[in-house]
Protein backbone atom coordinates (compact mmCIF):
# COMPACT_ATOMS: atom_id res chain seq x y z
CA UNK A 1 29.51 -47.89 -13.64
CA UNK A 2 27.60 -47.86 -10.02
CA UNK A 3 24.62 -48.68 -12.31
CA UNK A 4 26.75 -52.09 -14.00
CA UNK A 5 27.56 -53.54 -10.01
CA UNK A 6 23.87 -52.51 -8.35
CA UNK A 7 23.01 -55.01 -11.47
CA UNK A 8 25.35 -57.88 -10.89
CA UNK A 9 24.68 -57.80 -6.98
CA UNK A 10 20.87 -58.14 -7.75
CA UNK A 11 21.66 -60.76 -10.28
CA UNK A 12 23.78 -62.44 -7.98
CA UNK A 13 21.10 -62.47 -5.40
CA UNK A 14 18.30 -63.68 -7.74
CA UNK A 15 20.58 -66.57 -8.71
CA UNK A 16 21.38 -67.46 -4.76
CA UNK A 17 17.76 -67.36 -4.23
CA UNK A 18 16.55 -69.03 -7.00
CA UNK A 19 18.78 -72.34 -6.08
CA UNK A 20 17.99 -71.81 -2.35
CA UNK A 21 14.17 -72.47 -3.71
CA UNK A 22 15.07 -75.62 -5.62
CA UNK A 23 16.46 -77.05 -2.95
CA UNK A 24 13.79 -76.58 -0.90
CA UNK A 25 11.60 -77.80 -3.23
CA UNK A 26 13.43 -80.93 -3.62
CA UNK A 27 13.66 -81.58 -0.20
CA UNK A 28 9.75 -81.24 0.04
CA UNK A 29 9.11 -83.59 -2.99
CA UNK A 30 12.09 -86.12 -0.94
CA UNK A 31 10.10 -85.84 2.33
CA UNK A 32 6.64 -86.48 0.64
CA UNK A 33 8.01 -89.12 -0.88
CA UNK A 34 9.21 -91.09 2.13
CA UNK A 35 5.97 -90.28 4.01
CA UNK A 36 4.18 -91.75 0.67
CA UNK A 37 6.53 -95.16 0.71
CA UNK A 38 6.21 -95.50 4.76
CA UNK A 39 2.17 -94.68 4.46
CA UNK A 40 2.60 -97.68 1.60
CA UNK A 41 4.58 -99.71 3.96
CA UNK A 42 2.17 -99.79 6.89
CA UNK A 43 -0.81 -100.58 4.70
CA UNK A 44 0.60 -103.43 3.08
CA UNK A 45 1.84 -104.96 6.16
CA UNK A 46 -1.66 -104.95 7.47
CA UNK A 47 -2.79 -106.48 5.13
CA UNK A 48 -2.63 -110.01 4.37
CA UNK A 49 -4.52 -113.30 4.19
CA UNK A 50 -7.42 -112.99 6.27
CA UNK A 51 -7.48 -116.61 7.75
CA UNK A 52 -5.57 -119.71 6.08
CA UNK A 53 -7.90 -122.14 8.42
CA UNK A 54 -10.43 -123.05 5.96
CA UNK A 55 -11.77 -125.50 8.54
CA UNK A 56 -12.36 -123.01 11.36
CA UNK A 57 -16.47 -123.37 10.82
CA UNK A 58 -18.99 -126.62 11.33
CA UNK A 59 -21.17 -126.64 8.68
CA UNK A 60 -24.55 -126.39 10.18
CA UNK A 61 -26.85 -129.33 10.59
């Protein structure tokens, strides 16, 4: 019988930390995944049309 309950306890304790580690693994894959869509973010708004004044140069003589 003390055999049966050492088994359940360690089951119970695999099971605890086996969803403890999913958790934490989906809140690394959430994290990397905002720093990927802010990283996204700031390169887009840099970028842009380079200059709308097609005029801005005198052709040369």
């Amino acid at each position: 019988m003390y055999a049966l309950q050492l088994h359940q306890v360690r089951e119970a304790e695999l099971l605890r930390r086996a969803e403890r580690e999913r958790l934490v693994g989906e809140a690394r894959r959430v994290r990397r995944a905002a720093r990927r869509a802010a990283r996204h973010a700031v390169r887009k708004e840099a970028e842009g049309p380079v200059s709308t004044d097609r005029d801005g140069f005198v052709h040369a003589a």
